[in-house]
Structures are given as structure tokens and as C-alpha cells.
N, C-alpha and C. Protein backbone atom coordinates (compact mmCIF):
# COMPACT_ATOMS: atom_id res chain seq x y z
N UNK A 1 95.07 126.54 161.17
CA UNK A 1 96.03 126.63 162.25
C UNK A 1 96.17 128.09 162.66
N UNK A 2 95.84 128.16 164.11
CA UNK A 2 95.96 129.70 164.32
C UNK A 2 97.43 130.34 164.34
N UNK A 3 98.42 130.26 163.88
CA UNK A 3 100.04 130.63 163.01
C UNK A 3 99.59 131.04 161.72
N UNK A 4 98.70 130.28 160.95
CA UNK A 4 98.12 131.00 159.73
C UNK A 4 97.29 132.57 159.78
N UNK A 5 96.98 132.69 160.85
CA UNK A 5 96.40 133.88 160.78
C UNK A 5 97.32 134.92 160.36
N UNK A 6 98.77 134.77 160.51
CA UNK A 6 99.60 136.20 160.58
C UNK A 6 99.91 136.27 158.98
N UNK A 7 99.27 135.20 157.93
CA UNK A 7 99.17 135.04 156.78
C UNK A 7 98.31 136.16 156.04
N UNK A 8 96.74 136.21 156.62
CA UNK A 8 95.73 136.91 156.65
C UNK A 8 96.02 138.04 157.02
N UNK A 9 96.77 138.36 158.05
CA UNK A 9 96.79 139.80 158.67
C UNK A 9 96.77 140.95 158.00
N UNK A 10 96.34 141.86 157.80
CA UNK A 10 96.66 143.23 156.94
C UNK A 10 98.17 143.83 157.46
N UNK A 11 99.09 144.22 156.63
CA UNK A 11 100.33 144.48 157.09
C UNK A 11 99.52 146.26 156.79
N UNK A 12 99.00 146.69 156.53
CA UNK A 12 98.68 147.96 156.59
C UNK A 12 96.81 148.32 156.03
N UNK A 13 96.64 149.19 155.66
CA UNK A 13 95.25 149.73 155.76
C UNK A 13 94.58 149.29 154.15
N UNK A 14 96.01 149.29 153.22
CA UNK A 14 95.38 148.79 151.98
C UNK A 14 95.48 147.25 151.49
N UNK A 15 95.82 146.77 152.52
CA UNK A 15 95.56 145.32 152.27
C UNK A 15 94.73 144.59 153.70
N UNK A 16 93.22 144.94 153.52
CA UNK A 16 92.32 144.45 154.79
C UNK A 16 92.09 142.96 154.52
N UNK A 17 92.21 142.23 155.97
CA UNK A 17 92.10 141.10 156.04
C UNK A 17 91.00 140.08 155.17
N UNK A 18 90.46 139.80 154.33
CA UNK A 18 89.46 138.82 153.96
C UNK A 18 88.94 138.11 155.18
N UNK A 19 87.78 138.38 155.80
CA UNK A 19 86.93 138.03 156.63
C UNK A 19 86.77 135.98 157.02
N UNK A 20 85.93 135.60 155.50
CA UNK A 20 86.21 134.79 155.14
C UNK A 20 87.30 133.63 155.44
N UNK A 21 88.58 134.06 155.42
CA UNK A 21 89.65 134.00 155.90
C UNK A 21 90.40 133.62 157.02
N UNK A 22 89.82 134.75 157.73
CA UNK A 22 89.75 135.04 159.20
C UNK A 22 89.02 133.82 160.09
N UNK A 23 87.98 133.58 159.49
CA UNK A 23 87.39 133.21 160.15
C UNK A 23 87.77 130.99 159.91
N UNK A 24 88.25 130.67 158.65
CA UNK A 24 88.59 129.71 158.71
C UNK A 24 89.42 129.40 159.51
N UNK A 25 90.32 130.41 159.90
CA UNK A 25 91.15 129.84 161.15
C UNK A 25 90.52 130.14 162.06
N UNK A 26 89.63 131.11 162.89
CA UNK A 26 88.96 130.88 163.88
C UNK A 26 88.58 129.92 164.49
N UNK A 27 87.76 129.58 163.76
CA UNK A 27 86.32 129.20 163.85
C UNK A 27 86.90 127.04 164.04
N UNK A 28 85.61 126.81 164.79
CA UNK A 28 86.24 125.17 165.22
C UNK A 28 85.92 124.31 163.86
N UNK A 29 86.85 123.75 163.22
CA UNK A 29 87.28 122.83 161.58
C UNK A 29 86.44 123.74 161.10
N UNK A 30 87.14 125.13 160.58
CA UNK A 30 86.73 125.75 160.04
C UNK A 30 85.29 125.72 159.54
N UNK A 31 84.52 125.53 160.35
CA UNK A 31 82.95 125.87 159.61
C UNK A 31 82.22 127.06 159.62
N UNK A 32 81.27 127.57 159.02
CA UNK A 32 81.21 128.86 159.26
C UNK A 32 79.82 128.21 158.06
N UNK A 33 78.72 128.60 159.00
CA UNK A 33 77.23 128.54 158.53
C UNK A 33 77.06 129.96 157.64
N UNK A 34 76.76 130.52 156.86
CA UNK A 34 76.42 131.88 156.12
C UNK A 34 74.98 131.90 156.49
N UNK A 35 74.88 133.29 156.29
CA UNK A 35 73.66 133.42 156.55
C UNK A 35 73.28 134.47 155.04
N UNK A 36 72.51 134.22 154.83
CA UNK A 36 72.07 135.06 153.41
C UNK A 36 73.00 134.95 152.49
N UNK A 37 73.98 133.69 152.09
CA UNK A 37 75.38 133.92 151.56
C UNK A 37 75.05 134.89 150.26
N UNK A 38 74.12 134.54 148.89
CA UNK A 38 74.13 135.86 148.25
C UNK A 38 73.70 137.19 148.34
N UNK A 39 73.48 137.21 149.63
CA UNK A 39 72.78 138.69 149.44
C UNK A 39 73.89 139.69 149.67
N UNK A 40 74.72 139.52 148.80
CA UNK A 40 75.80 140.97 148.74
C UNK A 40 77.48 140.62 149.78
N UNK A 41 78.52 140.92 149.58
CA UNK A 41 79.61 140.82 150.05
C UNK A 41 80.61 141.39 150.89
N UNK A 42 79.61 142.52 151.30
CA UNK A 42 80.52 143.65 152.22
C UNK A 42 80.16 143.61 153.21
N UNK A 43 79.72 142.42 153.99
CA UNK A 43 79.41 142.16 155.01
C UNK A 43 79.63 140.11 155.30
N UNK A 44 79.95 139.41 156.27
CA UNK A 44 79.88 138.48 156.07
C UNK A 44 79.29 138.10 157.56
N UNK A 45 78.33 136.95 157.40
CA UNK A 45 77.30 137.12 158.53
C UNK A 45 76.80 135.78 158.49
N UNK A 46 76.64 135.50 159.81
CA UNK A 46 76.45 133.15 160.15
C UNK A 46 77.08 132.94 161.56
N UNK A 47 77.11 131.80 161.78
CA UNK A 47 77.01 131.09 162.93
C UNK A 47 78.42 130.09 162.64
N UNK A 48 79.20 129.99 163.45
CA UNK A 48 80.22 128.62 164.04
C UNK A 48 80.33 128.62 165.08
N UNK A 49 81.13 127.89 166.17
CA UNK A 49 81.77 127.77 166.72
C UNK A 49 83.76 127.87 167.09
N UNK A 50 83.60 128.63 168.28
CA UNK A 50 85.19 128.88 168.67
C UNK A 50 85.56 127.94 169.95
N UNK A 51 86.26 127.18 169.84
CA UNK A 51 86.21 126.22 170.87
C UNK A 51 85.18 125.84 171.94
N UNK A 52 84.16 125.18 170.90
CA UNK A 52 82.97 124.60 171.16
C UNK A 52 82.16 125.72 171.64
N UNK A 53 81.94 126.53 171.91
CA UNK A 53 81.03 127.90 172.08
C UNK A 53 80.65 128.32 171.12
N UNK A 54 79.05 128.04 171.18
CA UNK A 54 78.33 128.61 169.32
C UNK A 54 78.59 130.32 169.34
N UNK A 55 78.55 130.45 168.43
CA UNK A 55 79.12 132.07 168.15
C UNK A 55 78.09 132.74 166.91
N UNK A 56 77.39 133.67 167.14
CA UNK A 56 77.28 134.55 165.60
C UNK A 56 78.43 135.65 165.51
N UNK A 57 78.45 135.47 164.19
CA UNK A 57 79.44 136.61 163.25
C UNK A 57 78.87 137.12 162.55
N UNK A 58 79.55 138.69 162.73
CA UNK A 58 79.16 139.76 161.70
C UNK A 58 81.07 140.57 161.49
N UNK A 59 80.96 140.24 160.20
CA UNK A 59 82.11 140.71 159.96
C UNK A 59 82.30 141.81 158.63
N UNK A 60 83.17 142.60 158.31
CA UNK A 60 82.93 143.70 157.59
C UNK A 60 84.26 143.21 156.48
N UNK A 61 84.44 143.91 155.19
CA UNK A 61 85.86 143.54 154.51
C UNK A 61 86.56 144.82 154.08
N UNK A 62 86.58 145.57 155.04
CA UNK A 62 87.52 146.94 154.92
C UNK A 62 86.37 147.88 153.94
N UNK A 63 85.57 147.94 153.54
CA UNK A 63 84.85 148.87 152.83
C UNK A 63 83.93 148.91 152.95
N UNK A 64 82.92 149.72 152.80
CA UNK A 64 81.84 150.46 153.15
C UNK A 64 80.62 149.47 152.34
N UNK A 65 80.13 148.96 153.65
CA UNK A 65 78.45 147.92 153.25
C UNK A 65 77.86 148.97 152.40
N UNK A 66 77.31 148.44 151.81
CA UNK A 66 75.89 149.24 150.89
C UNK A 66 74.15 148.77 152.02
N UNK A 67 73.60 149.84 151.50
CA UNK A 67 72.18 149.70 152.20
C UNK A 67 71.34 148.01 152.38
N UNK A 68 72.21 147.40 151.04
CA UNK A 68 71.23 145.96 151.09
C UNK A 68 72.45 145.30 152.14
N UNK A 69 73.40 145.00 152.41
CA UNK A 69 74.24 144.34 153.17
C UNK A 69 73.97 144.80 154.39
N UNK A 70 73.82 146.11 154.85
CA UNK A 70 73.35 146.40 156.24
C UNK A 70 72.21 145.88 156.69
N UNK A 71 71.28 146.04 156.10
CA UNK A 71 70.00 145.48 156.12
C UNK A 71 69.98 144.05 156.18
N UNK A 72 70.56 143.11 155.73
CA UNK A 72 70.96 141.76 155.87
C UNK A 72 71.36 141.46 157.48
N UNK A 73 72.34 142.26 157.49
CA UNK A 73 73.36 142.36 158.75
C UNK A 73 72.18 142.50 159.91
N UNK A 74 71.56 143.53 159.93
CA UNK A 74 70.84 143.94 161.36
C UNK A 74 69.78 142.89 161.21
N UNK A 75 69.08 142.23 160.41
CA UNK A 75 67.86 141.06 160.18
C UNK A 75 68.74 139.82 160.53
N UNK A 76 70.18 139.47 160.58
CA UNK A 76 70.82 138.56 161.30
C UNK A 76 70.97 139.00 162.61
N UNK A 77 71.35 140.20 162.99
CA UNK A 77 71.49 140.68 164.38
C UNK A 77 70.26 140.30 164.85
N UNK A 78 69.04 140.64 165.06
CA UNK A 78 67.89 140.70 165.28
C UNK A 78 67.61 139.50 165.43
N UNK A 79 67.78 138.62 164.67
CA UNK A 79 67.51 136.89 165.00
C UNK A 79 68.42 136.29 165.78
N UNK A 80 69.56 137.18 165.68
CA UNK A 80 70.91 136.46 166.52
C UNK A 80 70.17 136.73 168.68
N UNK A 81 69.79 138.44 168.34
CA UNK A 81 69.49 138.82 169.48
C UNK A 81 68.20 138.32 170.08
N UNK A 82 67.46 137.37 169.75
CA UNK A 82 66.83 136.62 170.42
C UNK A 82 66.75 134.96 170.98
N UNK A 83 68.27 135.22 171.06
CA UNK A 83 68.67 133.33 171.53
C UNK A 83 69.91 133.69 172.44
N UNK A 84 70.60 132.76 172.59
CA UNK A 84 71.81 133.32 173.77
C UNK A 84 73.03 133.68 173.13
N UNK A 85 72.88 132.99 172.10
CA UNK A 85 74.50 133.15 171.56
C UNK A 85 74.97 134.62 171.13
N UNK A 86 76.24 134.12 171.88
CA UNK A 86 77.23 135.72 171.91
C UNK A 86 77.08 135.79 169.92
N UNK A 87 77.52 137.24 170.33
CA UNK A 87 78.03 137.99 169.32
C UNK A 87 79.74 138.34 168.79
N UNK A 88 79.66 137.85 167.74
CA UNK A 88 81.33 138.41 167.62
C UNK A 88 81.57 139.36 166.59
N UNK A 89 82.27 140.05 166.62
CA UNK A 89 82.20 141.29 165.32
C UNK A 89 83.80 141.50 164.92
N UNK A 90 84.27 140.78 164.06
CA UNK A 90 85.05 141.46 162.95
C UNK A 90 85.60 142.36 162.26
N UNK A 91 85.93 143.59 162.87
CA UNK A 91 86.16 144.72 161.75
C UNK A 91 87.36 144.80 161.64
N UNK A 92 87.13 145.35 160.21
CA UNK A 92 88.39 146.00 159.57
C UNK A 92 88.38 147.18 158.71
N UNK A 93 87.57 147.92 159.46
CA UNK A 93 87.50 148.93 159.14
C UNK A 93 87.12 149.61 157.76
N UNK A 94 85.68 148.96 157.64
CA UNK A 94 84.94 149.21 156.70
C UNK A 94 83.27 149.94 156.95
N UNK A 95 83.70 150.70 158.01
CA UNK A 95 82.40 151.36 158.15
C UNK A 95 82.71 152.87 158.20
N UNK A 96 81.50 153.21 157.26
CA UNK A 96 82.37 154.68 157.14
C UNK A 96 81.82 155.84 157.89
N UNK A 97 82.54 156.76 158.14
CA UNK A 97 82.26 157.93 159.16
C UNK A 97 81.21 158.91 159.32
N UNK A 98 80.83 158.95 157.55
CA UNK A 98 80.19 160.08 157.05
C UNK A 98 79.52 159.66 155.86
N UNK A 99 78.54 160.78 155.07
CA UNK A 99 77.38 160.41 154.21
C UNK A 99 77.69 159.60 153.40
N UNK A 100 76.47 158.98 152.24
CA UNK A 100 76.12 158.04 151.64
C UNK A 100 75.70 156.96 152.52
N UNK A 101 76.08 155.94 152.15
CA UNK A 101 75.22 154.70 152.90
C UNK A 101 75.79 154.81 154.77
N UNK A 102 76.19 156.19 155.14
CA UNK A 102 76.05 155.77 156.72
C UNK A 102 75.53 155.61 157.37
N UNK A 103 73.79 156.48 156.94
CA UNK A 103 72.93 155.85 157.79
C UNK A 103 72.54 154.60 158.12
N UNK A 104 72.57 153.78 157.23
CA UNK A 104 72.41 152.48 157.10
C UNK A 104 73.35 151.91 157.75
N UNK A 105 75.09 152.38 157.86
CA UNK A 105 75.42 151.68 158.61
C UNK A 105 75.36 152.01 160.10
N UNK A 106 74.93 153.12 160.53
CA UNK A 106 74.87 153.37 161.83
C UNK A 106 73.47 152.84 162.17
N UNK A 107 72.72 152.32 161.40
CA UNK A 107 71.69 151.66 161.98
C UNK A 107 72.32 150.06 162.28
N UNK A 108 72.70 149.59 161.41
CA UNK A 108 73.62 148.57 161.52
C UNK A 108 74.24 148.82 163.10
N UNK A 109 75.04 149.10 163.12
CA UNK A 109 75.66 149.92 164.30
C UNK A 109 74.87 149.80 165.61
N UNK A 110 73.59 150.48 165.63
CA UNK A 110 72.54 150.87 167.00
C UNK A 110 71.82 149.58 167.32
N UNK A 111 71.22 148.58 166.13
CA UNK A 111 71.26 147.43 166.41
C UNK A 111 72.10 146.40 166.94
N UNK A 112 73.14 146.11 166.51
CA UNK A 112 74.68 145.57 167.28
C UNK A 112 74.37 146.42 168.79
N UNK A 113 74.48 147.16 169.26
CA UNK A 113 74.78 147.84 170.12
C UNK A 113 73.38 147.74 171.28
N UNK A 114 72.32 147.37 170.87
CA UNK A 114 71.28 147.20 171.32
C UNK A 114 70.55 145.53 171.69
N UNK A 115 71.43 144.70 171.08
CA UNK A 115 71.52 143.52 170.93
C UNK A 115 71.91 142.88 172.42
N UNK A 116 70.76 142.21 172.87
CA UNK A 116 71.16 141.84 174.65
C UNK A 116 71.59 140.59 174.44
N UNK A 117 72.61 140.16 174.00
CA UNK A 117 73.31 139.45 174.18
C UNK A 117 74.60 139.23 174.62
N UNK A 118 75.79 138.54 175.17
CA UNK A 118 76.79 139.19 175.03
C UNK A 118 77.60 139.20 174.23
N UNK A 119 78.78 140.33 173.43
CA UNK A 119 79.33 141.23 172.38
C UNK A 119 80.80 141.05 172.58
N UNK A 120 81.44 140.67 171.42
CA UNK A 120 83.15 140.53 171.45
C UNK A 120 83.26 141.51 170.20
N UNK A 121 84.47 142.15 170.31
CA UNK A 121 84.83 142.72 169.07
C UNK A 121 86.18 142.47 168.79
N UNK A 122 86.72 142.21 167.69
CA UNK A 122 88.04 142.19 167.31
C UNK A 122 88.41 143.08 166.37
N UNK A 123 89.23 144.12 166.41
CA UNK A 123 89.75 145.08 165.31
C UNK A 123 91.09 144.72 164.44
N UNK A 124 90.52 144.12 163.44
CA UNK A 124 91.70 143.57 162.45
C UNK A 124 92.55 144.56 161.60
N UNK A 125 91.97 145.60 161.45
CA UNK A 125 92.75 146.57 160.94
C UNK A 125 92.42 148.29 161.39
N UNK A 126 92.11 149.28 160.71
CA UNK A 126 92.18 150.84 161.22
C UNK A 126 90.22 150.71 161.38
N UNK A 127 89.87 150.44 162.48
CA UNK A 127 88.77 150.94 162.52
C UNK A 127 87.59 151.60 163.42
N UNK A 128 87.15 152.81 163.16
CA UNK A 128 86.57 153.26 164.15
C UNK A 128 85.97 153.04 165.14
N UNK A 129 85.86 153.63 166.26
CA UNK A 129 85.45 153.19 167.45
C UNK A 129 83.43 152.90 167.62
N UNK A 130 83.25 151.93 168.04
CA UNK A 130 81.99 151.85 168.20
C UNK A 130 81.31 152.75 168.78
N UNK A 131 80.30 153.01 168.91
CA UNK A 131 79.52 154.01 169.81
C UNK A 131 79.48 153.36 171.15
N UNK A 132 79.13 152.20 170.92
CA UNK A 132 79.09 151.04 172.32
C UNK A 132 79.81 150.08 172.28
N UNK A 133 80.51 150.03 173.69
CA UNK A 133 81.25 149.22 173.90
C UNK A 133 81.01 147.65 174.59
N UNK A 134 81.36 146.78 173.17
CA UNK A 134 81.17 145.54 173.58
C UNK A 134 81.85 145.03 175.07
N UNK A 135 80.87 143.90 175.20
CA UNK A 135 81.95 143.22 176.53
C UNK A 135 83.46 142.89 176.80
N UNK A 136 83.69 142.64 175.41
CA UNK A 136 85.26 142.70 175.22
C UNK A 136 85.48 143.19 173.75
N UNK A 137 86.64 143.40 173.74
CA UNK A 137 87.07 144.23 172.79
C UNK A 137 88.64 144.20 172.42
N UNK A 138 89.30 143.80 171.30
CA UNK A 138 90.39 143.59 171.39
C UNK A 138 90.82 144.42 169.86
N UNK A 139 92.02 144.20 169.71
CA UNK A 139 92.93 144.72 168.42
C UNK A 139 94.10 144.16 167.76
N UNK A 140 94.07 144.11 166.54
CA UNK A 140 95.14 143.41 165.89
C UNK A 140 96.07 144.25 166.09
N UNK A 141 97.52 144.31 165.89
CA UNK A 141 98.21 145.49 166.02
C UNK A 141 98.10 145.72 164.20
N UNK A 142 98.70 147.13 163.72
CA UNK A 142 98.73 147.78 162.02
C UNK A 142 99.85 147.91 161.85
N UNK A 143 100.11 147.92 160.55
CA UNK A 143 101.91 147.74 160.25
C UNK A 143 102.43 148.95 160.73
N UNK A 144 101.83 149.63 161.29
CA UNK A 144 103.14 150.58 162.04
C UNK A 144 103.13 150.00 163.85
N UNK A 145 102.49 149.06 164.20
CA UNK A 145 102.67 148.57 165.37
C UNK A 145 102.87 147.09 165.68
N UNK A 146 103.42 146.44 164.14
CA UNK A 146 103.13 144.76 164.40
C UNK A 146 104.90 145.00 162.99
N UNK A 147 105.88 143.89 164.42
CA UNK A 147 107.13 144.15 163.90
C UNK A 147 107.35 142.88 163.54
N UNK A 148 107.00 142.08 162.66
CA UNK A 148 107.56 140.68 162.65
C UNK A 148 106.44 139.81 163.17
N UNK A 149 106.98 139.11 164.12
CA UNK A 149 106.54 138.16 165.09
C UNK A 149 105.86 138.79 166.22
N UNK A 150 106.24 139.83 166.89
CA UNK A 150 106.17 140.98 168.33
C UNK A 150 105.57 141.97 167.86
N UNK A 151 103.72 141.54 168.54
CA UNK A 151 103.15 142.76 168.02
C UNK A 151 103.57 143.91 169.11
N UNK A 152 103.49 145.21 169.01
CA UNK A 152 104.05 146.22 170.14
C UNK A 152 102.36 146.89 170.74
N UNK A 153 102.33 146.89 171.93
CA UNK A 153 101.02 147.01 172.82
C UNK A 153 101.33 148.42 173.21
N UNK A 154 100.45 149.17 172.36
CA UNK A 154 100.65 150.75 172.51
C UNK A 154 99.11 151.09 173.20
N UNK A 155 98.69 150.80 174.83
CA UNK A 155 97.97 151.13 176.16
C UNK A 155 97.79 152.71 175.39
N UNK A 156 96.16 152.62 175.39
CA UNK A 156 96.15 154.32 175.50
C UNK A 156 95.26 154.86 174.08
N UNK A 157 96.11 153.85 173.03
CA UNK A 157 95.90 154.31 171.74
C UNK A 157 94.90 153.85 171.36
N UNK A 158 94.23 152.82 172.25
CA UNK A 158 92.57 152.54 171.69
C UNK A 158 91.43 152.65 173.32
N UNK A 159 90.37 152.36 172.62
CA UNK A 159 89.59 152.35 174.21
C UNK A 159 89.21 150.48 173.83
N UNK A 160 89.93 149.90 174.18
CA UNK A 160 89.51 148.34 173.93
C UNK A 160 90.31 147.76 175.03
N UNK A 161 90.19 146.66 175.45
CA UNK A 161 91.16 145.42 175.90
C UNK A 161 92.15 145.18 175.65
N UNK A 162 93.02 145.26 174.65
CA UNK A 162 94.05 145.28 174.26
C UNK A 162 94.76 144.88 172.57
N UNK A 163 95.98 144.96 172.59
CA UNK A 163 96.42 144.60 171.12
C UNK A 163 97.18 143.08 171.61
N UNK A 164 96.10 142.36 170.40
CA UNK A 164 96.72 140.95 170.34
C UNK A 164 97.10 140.19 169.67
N UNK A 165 98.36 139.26 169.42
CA UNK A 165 99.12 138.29 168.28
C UNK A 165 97.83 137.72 167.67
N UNK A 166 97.87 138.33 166.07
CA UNK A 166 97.18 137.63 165.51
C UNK A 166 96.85 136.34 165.84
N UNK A 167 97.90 135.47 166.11
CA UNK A 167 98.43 134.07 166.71
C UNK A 167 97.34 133.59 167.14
N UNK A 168 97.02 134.65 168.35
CA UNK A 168 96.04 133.96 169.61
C UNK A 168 94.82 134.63 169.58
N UNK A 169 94.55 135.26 168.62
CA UNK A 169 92.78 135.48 168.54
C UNK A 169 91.76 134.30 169.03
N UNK A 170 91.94 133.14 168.43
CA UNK A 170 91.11 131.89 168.67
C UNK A 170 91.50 131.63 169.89
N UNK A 171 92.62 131.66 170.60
CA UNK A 171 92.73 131.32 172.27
C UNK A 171 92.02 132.52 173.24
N UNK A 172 92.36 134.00 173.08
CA UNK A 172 91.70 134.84 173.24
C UNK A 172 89.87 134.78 173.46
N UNK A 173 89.34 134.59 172.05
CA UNK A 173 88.02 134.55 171.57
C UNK A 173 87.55 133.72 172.89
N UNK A 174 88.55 132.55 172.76
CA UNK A 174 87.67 131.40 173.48
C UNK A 174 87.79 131.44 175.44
N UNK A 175 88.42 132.24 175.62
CA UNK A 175 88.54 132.29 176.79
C UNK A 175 87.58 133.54 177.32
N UNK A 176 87.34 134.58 176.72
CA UNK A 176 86.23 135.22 176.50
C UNK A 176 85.12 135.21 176.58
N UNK A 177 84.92 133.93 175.35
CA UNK A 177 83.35 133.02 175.81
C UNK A 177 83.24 132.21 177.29
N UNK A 178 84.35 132.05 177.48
CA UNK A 178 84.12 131.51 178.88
C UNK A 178 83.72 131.94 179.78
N UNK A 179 83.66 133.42 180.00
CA UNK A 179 83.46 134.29 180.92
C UNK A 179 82.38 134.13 180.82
């Protein structure tokens, strides 16, 4: 039930949403195809549907993929980017800025971004700005901007579409795909 989502929500930066999660309420009777399910956990990556619109997902769990999860990730991108189905991306701000495994994720990154398909992003918690900007692009509000029930729409403070009630991600998502 999308009311459950504000269950999931991160009320701040050290409690990031479970992807997983996320996506059971998304996603239409919660299904959610995996794609490589063991190959590593800091990335979560497959196919459902959001009100009947097939969808791939690539979603992150607040911390920094390692080289084999990126590599998973862009070999799903890559298969994703040769069929029609949109792209949806998940973050919560688990990609990191600077050395160790960033190259890997900014390859991660240039692939997504290179991917001719069309691109939704949702920002579930603090996370950096893409290099490229998907077709749409939205934001959860963070516990210094989500009061209760009334998330507060602070215009300005991101370069996205807007900040939206956890609530209505799945109404959002799906009106999106419609376009």
C-alpha cells in the first residue's frame, strides 16, 4: 500500500531506505524480477512493473557499490538499454564522490546516463546530483524537510522536478511513464 511507504522512508541520512522495500510498495503486487540476485547487495537491479508499465530498476542502499556490484549494474543497464523499457533509478545516496571504488561507480554512472532509453530518478534520501539529467527526476523530502505527514517543497534546493509525499511515488512514477 503506497501509505506504507512513509514506513520505509529514511527520517534522516543514517537510516537509508531498504531498496528492496521500496520497491514492494512500488512496484504492481509487489513483484520485482532480480537480476543477478547473488551477485552482491549494494546495488539492487530487475524488472517489474508500475501501473502496468514494464520498468527496469537500478537501485542503490545508501552505501558505496563495490567494483563487482557496479559491474553487475552497468551489464543490466546495457541489456536494459537495448529494448524500450524505461529506466528507473532509486537512490539513496550511496554513490560516493571520491576515490576507491568511484571509478567504477562513475562508470556505472556514464552508462545510466548514456542509456537511450527513457530515465526516471527518484532521490530517497541525501544524494548527489547526477552528471545527467534524467527525463524526470524527483525527491523524497530528509528529516530536516519532511514534518509528519507535510513534506515541505524547498524549489531551488535541488536541480530535479520536485519534492514528493513518499505517499505518491507509485502515482507519480506512473504518470511519468505515461508521458
Amino acid at each position: 500500500h503506497p501509505a506504507d511507504l512513509l514506513a520505509v522512508a529514511p527520517t534522516d541520512h543514517r537510516s537509508p531506505a531498504d531498496p528492496r522495500e521500496v520497491l514492494a510498495r512500488l512496484l504492481d503486487g509487489s513483484r520485482f524480477e532480480e537480476f543477478e540476485p547473488a551477485a552482491g547487495g549494494g546495488l539492487c537491479t530487475g524488472w517489474g512493473t508500475i501501473h502496468g508499465y514494464r520498468t527496469a530498476v537500478v537501485a542503490d542502499r545508501a552505501r558505496p557499490p563495490g567494483p563487482a556490484e557496479c559491474a553487475r549494474a552497468a551489464r543490466f543497464v546495457r541489456l536494459v538499454a537495448d529494448g524500450p523499457v524505461p529506466l528507473v533509478g532509486l537512490w539513496s545516496g550511496g554513490r560516493p564522490p571520491t576515490a576507491g571504488p568511484a571509478a567504477s561507480t562513475q562508470h556505472l554512472m556514464d552508462v545510466i546516463a548514456r542509456a537511450p532509453v527513457p530515465r526516471l530518478a527518484v532521490h530517497l534520501g541525501p544524494a548527489p546530483a547526477d552528471g545527467d539529467r534524467p527525463r524526470f527526476q524527483f525527491s523524497w523530502p530528509t528529516s530536516a524537510g519532511f514534518r509528519g505527514a507535510a513534506p515541505s517543497y524547498d524549489a531551488g534546493q535541488s536541480d530535479d522536478d520536485g519534492t514528493i509525499d513518499p505517499r505518491d511515488t507509485r502515482t507519480v512514477l506512473g504518470l511519468c511513464l505515461a508521458v
